[in-house]
Protein backbone atom coordinates (compact mmCIF):
# COMPACT_ATOMS: atom_id res chain seq x y z
CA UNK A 1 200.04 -14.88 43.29
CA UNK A 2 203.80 -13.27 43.01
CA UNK A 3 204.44 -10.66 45.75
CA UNK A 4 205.44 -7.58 44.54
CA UNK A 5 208.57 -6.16 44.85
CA UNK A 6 209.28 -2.69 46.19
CA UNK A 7 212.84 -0.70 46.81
CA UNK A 8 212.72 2.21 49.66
CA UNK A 9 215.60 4.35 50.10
CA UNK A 10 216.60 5.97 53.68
CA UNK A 11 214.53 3.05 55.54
CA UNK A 12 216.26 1.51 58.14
CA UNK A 13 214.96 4.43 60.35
CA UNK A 14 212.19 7.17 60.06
CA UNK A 15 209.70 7.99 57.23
CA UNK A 16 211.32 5.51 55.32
CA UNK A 17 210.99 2.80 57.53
CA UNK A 18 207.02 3.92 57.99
CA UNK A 19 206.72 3.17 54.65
CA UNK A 20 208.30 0.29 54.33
CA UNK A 21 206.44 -1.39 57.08
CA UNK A 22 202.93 -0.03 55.46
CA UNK A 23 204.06 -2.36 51.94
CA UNK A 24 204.88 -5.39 53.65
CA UNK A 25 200.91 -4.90 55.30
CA UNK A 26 200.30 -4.84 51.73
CA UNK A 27 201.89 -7.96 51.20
CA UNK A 28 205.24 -6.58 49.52
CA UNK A 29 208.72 -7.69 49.07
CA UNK A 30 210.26 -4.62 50.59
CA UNK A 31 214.36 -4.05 50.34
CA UNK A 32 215.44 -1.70 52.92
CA UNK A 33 218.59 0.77 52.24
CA UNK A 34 220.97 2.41 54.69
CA UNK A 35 224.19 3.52 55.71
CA UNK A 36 223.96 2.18 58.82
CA UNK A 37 224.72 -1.73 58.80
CA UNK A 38 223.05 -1.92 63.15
CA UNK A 39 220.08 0.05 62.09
CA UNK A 40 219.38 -1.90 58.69
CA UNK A 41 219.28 -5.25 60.75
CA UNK A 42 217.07 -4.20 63.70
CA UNK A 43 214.58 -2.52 61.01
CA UNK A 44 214.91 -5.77 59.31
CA UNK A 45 214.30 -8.04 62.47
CA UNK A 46 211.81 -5.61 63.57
CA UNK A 47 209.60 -5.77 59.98
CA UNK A 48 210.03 -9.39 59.20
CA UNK A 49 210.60 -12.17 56.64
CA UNK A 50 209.51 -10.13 53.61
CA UNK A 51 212.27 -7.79 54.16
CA UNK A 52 215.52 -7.68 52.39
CA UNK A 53 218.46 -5.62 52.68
CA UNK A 54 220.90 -3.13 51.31
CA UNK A 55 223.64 -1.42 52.79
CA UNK A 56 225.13 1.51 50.75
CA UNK A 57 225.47 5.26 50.24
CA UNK A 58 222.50 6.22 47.48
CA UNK A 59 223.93 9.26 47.25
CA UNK A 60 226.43 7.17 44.72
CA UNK A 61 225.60 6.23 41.44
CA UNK A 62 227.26 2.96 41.47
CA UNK A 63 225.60 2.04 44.25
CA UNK A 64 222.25 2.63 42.91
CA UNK A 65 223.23 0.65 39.69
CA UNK A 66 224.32 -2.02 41.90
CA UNK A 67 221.26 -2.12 44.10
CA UNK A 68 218.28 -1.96 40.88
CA UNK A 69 220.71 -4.81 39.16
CA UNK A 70 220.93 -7.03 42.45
CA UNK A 71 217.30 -6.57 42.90
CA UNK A 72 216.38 -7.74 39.52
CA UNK A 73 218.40 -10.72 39.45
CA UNK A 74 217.17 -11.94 43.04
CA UNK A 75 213.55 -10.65 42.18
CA UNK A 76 213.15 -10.73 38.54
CA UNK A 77 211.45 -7.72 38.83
CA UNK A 78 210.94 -4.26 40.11
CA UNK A 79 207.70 -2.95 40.79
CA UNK A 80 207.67 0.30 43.36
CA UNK A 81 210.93 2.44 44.05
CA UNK A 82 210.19 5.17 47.01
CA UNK A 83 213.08 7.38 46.66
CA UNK A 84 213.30 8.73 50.37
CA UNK A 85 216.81 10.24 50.10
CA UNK A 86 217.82 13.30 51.40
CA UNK A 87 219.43 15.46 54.27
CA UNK A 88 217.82 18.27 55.81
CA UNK A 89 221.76 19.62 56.96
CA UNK A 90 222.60 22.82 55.48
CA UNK A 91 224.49 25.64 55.62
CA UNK A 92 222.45 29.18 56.11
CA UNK A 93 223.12 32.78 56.00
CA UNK A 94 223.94 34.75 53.37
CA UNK A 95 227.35 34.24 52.26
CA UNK A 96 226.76 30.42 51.32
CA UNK A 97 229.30 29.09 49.52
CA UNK A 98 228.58 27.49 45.77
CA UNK A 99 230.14 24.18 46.32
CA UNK A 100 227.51 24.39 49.28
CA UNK A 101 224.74 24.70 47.18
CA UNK A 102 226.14 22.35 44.58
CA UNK A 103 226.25 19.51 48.10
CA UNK A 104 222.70 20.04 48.68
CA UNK A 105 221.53 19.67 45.48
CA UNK A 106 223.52 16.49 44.62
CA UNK A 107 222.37 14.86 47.77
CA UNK A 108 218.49 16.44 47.85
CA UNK A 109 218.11 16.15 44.04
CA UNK A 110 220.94 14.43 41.43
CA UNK A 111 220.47 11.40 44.10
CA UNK A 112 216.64 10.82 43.33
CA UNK A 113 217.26 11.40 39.39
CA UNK A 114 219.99 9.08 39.46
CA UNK A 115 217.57 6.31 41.32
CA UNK A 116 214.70 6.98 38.97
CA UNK A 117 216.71 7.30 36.20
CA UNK A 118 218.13 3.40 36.85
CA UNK A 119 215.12 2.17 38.13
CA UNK A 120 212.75 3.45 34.90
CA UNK A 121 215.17 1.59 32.80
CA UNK A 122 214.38 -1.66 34.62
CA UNK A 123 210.42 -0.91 35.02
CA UNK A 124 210.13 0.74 31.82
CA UNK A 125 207.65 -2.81 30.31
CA UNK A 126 206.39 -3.51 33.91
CA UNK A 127 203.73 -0.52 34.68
CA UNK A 128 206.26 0.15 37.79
CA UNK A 129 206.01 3.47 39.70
CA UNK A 130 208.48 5.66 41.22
CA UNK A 131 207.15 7.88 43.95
CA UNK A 132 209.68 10.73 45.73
CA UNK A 133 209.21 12.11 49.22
CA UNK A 134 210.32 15.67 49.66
CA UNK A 135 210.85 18.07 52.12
CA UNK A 136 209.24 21.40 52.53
CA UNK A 137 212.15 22.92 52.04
CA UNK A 138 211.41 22.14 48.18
CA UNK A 139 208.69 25.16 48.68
CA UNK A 140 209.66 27.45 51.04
CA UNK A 141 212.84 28.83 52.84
CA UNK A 142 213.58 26.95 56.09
CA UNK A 143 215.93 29.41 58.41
CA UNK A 144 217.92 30.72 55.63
CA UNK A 145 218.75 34.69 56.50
């Protein structure tokens, strides 16, 4: 029977990493993503052979596009994307500058359209799924005034 193949963003480290770990125990091909080159190969060595891994910013659409079409050409397929991506940094107060609130919705947000948008072009035949972790601060002020 042919693994399955899943892509989780922001998992050389934290949630992400969680996660990953839980779909290799359920016998997953699992491609880790970070910035971090160190933490991408201990999370690697740490998880094991069904790991595989990608270092990039996927906060940047080429990388993304890069990433799904490197994935499908190793893989063949694409069945699970976790888009993990995010930063919980943020200016507070109120006098918050727009381009401020423009930064934290291109990293929070545009990043996880821009991954589902690539990866539901690849799955769109398969029956993949795309499944997006958010913070609380989605629903309810954290600190802010």
């Amino acid at each position: 029977m042919k693994k399955k193949i899943a892509l989780v963003t922001g998992s050389s480290r934290g949630i992400g990493k969680a996660i990953a770990g839980e779909l290799i125990q359920e016998n997953f091909i699992v491609y880790i993503t970070g910035r971090n080159r160190n933490d991408l190969e201990l999370t690697a060595e740490e998880l094991g052979s069904n790991v595989r891994m990608i270092q990039g910013d996927f906060t940047d659409d080429a990388i993304i596009q890069t990433s799904i079409q490197s994935i499908i050409i190793a893989e063949k397929s694409l069945d699970l994307v976790v888009a993990n991506l995010g930063s919980g940094t943020s200016t507070s107060g109120h006098d918050v500058e727009i381009q401020e609130y423009k930064r934290v919705f291109d990293v929070n947000f545009f990043s996880s359209v821009s991954l589902a948008h690539a990866s539901a072009k690849v799955m769109q035949n398969s029956g993949g799924n795309i499944i997006f972790i958010a913070s609380i601060a989605g629903c309810e002020a954290s600190g802010l005034l």
